[in-house]
N, C-alpha and C. Protein backbone atom coordinates (compact mmCIF):
# COMPACT_ATOMS: atom_id res chain seq x y z
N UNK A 1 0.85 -1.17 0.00
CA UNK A 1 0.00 0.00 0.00
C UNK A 1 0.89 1.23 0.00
N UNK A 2 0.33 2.29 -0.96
CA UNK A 2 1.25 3.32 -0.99
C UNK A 2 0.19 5.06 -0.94
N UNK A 3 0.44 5.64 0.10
CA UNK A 3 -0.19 6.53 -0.40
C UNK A 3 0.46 7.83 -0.44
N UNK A 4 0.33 8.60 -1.74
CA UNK A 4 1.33 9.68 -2.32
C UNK A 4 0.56 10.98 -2.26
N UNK A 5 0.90 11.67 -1.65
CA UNK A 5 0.67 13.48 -1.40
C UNK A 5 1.44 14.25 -2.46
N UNK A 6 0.85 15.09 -3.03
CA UNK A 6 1.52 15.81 -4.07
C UNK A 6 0.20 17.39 -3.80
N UNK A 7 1.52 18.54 -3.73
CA UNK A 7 1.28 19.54 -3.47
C UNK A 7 2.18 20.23 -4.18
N UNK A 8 0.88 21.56 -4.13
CA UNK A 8 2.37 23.07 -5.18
C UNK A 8 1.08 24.37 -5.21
N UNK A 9 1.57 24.92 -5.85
CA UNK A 9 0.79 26.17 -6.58
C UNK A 9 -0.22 25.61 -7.75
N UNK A 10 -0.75 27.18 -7.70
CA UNK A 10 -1.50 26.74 -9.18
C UNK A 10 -0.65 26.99 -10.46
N UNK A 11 -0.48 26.03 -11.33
CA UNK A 11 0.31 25.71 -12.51
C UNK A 11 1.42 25.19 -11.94
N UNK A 12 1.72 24.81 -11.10
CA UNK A 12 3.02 24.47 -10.30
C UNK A 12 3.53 22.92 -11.51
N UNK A 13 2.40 22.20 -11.80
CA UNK A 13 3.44 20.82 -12.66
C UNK A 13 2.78 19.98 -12.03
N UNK A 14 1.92 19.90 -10.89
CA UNK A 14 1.52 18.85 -9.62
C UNK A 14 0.57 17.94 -10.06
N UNK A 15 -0.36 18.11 -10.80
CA UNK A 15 -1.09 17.18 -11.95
C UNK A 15 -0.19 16.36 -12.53
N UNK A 16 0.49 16.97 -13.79
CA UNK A 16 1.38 16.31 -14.37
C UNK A 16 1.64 15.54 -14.06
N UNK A 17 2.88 15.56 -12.50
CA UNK A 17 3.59 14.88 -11.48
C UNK A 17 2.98 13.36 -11.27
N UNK A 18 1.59 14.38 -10.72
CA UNK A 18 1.35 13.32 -10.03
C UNK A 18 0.43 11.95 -11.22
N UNK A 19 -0.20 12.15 -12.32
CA UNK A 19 -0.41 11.53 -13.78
C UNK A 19 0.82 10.52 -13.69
N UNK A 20 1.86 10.77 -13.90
CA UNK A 20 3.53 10.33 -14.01
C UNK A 20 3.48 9.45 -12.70
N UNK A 21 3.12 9.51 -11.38
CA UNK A 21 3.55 8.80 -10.50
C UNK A 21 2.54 7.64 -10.69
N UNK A 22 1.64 7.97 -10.47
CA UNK A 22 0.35 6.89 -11.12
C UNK A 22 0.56 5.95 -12.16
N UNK A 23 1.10 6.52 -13.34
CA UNK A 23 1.49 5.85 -14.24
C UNK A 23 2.60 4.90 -13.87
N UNK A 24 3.47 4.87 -13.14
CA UNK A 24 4.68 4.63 -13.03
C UNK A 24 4.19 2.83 -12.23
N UNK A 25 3.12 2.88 -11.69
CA UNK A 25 2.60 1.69 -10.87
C UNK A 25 2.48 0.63 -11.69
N UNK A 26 1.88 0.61 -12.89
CA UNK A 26 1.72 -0.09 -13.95
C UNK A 26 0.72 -0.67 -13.67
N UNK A 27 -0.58 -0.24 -12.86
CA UNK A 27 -1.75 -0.89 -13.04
C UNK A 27 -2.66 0.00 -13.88
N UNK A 28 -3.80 -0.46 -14.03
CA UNK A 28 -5.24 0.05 -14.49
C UNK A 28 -5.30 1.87 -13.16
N UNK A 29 -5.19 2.15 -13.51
CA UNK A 29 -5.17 3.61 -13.11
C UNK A 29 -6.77 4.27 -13.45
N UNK A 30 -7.77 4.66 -11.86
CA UNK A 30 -8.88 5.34 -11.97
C UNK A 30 -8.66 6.50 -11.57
N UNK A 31 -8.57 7.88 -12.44
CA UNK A 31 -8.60 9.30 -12.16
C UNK A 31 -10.05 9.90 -11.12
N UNK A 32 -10.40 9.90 -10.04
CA UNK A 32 -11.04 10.59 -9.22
C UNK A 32 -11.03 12.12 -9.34
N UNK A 33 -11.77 12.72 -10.19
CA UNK A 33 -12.19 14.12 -10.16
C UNK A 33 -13.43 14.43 -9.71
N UNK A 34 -13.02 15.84 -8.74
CA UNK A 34 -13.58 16.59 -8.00
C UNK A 34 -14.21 17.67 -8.57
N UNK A 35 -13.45 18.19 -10.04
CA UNK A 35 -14.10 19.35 -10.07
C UNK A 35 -15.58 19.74 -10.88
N UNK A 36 -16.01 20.47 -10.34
CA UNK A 36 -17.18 21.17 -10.79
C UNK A 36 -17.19 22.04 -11.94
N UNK A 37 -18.26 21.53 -12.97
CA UNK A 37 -18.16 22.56 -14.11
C UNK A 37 -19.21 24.02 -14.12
N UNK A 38 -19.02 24.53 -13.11
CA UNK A 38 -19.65 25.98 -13.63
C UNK A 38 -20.26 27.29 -14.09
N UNK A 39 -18.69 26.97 -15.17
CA UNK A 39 -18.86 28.37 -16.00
C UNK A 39 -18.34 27.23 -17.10
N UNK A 40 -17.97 28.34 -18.33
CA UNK A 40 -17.79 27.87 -19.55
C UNK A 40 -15.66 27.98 -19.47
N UNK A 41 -15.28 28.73 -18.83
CA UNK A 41 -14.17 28.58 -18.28
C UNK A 41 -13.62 27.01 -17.67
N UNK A 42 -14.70 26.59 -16.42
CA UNK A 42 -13.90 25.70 -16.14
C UNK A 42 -14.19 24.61 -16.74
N UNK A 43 -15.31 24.34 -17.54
CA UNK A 43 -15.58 23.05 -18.63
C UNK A 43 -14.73 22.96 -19.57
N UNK A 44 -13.68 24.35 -19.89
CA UNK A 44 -12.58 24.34 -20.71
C UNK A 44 -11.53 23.48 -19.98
N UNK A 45 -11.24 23.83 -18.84
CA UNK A 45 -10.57 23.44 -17.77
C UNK A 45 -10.59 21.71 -17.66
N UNK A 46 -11.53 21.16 -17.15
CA UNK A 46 -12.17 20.08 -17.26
C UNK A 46 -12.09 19.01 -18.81
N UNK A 47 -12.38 19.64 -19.89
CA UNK A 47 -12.06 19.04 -21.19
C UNK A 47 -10.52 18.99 -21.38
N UNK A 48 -9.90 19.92 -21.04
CA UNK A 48 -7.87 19.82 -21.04
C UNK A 48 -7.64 18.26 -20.22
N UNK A 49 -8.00 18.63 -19.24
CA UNK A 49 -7.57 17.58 -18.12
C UNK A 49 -7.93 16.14 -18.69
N UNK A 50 -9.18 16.07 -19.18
CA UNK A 50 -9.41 14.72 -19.80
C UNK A 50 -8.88 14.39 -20.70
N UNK A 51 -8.42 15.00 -21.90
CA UNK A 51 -7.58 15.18 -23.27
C UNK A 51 -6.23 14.60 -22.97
N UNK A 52 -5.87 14.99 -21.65
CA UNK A 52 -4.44 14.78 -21.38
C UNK A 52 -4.68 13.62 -20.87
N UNK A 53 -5.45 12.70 -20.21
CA UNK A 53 -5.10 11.62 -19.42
C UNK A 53 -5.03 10.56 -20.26
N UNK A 54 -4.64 9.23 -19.91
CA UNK A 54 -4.39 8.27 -21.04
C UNK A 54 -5.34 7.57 -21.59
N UNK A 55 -5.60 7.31 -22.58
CA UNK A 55 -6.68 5.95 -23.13
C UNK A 55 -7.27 5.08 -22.29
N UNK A 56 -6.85 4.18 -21.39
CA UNK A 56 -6.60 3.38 -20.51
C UNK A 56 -7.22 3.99 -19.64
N UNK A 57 -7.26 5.02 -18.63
CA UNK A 57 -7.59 5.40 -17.50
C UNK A 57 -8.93 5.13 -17.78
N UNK A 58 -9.61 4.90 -16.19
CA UNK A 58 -10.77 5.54 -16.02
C UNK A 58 -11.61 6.39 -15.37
N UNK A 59 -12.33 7.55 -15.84
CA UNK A 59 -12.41 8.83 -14.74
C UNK A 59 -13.91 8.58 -13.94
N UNK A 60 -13.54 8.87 -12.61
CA UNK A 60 -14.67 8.60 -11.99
C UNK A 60 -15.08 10.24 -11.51
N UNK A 61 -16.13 11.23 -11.95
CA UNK A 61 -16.37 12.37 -11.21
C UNK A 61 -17.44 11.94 -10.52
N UNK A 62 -17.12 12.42 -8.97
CA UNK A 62 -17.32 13.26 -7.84
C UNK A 62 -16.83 14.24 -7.11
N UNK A 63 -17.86 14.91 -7.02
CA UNK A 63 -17.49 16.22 -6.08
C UNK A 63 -17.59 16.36 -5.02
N UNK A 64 -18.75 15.79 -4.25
CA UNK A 64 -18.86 15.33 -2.44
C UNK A 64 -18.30 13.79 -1.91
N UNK A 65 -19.17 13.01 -2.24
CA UNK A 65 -18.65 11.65 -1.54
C UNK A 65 -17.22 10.91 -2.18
N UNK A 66 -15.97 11.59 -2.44
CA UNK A 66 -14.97 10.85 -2.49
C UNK A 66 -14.73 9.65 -1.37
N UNK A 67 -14.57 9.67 -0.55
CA UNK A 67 -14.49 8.73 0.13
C UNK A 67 -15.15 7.13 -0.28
N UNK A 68 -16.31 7.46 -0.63
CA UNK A 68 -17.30 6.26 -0.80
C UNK A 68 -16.48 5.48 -2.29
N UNK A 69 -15.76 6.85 -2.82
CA UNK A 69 -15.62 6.39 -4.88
C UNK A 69 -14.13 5.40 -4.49
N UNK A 70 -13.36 6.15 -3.43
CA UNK A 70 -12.08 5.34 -3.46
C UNK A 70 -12.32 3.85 -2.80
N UNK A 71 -13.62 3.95 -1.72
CA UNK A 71 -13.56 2.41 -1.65
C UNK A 71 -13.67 1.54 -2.64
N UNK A 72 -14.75 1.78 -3.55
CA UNK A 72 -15.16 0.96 -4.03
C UNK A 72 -14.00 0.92 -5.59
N UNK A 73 -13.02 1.19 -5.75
CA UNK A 73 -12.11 1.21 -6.58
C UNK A 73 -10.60 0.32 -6.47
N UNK A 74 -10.65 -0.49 -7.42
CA UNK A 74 -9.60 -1.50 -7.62
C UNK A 74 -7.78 -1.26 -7.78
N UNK A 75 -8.37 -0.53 -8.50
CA UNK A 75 -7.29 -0.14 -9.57
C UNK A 75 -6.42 0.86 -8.58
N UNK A 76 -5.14 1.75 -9.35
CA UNK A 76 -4.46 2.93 -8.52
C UNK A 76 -5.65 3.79 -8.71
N UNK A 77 -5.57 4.62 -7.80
CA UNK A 77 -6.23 5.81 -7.56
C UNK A 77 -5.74 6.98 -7.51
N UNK A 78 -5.97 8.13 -8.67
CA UNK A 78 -5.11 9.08 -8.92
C UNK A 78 -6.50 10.32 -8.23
N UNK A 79 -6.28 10.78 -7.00
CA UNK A 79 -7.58 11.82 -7.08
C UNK A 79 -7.10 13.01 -7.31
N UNK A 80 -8.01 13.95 -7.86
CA UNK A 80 -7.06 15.57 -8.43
C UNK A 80 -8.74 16.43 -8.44
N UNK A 81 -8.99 16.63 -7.34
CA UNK A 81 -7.89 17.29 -6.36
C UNK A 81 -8.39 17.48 -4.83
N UNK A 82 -7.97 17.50 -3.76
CA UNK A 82 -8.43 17.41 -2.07
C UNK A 82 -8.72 19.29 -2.35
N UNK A 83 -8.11 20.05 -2.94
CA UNK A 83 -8.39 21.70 -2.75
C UNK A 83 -10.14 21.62 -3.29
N UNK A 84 -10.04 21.09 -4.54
CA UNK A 84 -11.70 21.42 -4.82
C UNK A 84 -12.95 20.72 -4.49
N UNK A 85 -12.27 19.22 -3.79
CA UNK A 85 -13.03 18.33 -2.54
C UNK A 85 -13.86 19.46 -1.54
N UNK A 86 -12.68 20.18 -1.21
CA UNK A 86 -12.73 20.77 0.37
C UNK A 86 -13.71 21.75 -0.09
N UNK A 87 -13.65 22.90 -1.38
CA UNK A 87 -14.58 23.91 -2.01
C UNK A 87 -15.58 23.41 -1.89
N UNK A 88 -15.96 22.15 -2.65
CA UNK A 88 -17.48 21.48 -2.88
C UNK A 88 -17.98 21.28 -1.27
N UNK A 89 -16.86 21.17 -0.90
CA UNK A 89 -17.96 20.50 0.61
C UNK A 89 -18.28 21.93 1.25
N UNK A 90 -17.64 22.78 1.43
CA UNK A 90 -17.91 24.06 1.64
C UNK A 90 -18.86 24.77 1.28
N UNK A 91 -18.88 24.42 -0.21
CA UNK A 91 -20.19 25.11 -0.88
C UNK A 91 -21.73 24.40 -0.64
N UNK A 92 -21.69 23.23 -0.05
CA UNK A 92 -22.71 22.54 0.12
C UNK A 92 -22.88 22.73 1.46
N UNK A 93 -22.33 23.20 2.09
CA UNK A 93 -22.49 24.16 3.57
C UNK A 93 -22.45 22.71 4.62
N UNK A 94 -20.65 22.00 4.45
CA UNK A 94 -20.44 21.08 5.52
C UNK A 94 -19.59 22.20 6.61
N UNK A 95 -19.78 21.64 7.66
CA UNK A 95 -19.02 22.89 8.86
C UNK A 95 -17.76 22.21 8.47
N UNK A 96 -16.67 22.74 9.31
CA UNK A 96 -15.33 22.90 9.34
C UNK A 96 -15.29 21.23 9.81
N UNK A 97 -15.84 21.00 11.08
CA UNK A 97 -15.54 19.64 11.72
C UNK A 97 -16.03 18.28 11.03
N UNK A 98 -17.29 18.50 9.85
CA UNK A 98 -17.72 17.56 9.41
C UNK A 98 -16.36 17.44 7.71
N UNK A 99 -16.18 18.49 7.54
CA UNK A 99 -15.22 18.46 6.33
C UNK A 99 -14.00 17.48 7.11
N UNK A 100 -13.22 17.99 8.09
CA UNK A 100 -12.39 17.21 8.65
C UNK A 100 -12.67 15.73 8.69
N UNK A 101 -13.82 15.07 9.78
CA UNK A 101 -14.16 13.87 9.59
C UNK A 101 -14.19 13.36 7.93
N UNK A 102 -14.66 14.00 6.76
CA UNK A 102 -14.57 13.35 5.75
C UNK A 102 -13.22 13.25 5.44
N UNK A 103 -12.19 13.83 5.65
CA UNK A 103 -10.99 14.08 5.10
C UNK A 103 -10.53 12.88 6.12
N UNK A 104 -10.81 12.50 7.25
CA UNK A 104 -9.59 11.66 7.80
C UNK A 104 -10.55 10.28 7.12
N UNK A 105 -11.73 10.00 7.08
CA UNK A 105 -12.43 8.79 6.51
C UNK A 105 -11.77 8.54 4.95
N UNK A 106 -11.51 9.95 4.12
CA UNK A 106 -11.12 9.69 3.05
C UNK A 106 -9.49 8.77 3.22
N UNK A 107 -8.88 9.66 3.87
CA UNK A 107 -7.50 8.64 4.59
C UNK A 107 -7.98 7.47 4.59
N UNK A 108 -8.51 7.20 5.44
CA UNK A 108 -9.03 5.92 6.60
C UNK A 108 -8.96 4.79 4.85
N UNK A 109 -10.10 5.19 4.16
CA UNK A 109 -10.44 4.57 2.26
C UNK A 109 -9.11 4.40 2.07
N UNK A 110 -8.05 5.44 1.75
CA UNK A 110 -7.32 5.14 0.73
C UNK A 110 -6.39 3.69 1.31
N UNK A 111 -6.23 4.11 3.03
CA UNK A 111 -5.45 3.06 3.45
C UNK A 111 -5.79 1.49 3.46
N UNK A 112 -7.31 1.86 3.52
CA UNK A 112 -7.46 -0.09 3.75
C UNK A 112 -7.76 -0.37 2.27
N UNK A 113 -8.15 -0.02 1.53
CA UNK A 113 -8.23 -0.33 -0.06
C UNK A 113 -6.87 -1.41 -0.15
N UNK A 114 -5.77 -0.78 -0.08
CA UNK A 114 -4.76 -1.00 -0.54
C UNK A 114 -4.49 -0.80 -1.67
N UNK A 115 -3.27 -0.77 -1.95
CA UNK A 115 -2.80 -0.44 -3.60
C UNK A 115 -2.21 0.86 -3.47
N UNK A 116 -2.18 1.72 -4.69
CA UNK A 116 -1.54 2.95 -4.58
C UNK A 116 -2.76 4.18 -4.90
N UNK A 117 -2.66 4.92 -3.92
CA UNK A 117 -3.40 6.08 -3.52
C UNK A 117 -3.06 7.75 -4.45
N UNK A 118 -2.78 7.98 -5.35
CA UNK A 118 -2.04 9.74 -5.16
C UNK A 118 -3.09 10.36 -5.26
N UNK A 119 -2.93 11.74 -3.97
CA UNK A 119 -3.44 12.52 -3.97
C UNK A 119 -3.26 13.65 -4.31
N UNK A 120 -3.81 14.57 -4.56
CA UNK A 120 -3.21 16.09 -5.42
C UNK A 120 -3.93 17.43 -4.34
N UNK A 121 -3.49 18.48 -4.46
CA UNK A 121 -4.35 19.12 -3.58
C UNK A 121 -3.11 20.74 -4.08
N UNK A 122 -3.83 22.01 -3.58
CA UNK A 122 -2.69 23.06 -3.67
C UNK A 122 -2.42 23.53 -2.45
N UNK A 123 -1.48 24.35 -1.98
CA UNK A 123 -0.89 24.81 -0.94
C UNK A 123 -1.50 26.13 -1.07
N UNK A 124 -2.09 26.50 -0.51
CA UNK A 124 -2.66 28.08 -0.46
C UNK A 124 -1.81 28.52 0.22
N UNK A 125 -1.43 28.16 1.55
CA UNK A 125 -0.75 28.99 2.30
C UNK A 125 0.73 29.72 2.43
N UNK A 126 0.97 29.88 1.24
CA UNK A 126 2.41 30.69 1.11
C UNK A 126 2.19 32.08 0.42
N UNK A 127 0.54 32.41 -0.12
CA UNK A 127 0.54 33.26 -0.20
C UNK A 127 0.13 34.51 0.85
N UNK A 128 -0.58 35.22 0.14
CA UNK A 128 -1.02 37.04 1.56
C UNK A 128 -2.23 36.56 2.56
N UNK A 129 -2.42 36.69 3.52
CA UNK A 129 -3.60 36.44 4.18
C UNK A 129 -5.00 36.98 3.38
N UNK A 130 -5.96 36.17 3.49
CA UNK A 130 -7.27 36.47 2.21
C UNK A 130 -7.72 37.58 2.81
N UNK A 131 -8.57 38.61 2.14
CA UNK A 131 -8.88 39.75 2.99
C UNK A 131 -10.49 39.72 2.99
N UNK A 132 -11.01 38.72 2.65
CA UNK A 132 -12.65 38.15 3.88
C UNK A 132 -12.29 36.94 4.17
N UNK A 133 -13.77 36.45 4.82
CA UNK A 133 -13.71 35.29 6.01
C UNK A 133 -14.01 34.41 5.36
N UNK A 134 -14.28 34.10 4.16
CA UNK A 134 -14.64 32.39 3.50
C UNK A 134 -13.48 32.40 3.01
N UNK A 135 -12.43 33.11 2.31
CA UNK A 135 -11.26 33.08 1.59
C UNK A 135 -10.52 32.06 3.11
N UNK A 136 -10.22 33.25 4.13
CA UNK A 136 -9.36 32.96 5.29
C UNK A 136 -10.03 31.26 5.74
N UNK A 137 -11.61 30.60 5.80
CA UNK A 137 -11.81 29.79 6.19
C UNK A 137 -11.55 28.76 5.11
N UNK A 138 -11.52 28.20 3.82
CA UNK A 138 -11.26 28.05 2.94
C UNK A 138 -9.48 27.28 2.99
N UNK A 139 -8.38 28.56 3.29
CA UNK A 139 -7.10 28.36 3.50
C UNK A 139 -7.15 27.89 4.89
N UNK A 140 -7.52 28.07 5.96
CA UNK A 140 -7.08 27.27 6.91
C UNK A 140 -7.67 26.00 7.25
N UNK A 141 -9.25 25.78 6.17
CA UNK A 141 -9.81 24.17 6.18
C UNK A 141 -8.61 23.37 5.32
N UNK A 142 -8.02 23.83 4.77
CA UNK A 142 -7.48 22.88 3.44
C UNK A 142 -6.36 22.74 3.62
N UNK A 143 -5.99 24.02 4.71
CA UNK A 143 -4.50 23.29 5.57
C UNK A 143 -4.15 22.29 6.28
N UNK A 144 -6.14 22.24 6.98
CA UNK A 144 -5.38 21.19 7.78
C UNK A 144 -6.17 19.85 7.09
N UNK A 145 -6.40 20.11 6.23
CA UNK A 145 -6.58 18.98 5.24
C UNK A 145 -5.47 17.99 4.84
N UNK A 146 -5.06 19.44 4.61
CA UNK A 146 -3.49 19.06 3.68
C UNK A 146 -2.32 18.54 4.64
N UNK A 147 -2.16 19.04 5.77
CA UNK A 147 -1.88 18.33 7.11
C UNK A 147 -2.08 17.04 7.53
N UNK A 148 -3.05 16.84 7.35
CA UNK A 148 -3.55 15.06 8.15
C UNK A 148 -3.28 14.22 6.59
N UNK A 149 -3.55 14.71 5.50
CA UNK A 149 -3.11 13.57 4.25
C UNK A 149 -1.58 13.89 4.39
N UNK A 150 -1.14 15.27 4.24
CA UNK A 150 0.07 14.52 4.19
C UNK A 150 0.90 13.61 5.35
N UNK A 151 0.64 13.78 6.58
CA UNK A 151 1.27 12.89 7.74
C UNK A 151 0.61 11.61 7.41
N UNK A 152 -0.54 11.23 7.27
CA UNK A 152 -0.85 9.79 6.15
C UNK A 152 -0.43 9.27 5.40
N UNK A 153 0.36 9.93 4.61
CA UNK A 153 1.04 9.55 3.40
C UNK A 153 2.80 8.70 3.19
N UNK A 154 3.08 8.06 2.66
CA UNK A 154 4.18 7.20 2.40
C UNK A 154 5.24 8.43 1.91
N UNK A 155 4.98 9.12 0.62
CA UNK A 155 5.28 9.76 -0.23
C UNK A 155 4.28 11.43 0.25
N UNK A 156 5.63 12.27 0.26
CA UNK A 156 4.74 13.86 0.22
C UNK A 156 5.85 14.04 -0.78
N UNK A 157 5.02 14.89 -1.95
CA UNK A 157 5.90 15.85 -2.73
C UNK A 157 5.30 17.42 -2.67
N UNK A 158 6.15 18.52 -3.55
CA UNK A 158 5.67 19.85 -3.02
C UNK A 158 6.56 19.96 -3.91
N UNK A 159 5.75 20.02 -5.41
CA UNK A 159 6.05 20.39 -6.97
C UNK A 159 6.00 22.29 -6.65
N UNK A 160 7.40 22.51 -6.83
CA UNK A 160 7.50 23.69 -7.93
C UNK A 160 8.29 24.37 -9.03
N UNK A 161 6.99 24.91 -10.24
CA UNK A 161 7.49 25.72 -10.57
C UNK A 161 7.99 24.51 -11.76
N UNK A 162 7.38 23.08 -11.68
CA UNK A 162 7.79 22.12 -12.41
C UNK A 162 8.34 21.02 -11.62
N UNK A 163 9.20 21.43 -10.75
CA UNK A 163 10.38 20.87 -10.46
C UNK A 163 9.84 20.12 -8.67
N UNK A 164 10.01 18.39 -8.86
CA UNK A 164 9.47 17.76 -7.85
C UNK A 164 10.54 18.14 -6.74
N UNK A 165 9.81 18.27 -5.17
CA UNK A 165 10.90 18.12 -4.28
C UNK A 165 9.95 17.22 -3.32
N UNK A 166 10.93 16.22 -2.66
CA UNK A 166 10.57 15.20 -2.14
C UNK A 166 10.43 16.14 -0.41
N UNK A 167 9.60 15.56 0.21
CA UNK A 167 9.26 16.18 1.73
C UNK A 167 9.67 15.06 2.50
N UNK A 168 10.40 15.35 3.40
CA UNK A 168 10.56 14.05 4.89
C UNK A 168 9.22 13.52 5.21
């Protein structure tokens, strides 16, 4: 059992990365997407991402119950992304403590499944403090999101700028 954390900015390479680490397993690979289409922007967004993934894969979208999609999944599990997990659950008005419980249950999935897990997610927090209160709640839900997967994890990376760097 392997489970891989991959973090960065936005455009940072961390998709890519993490596509490449997935691949690298040599099984049947299921892409877990989170994101929501919108606007006509992010269905652009959404059509890239699929274009790029391989023949072979298979994409499972959800936007709330990840947890439930990684049990029931065989194959590696590539999810992209825990940042727009955490949005959707937000926007569907889960409190702070029920988002958490899903986030450590989502753990809890990837670990007993077995097999290989990567997760994707962005680092908000290296930029300016947000200047309202869903921005500020938003960055500090997804920190400590990003906190409990990555101390879960076998593998943390923290892509930038392209360029993988491996985390203790």
């Amino acid at each position: 059992m392997t489970l891989v954390f991959v973090t960065g900015g936005a455009r940072s390479g961390k998709s890519s990365f993490a596509e490449a680490r997935a691949a690298q397993v040599g099984a049947p690979v299921t892409y877990v997407a989170t994101a929501q289409a919108f606007d006509d922007e992010m269905r652009g967004r959404i059509g890239r991402h699929r274009a790029d993934r391989p023949a072979g894969w298979v994409t499972r979208e959800e936007p709330l119950h990840v947890p439930a999609v990684v049990r029931e999944v065989q194959d590696t599990v590539l999810l992209d992304c825990l940042s727009l997990w955490v949005s959707n659950l937000m926007l569907a008005d889960w409190t702070d403590d029920a988002v958490l419980a899903a986030a450590d249950d989502l753990l809890r999935a990837a670990r007993d499944r077995g097999g290989v897990t990567v997760m994707v997610t962005n680092e908000v927090g290296f930029g300016i403090v947000p200047d309202n209160a869903l921005a500020r709640r938003f960055r500090d839900l997804l920190g400590w999101v990003n906190q409990r997967a990555a101390a879960a994890s076998d593998e943390a990376w923290l892509i930038v700028s392209g360029r993988p760097l491996r985390l203790p």
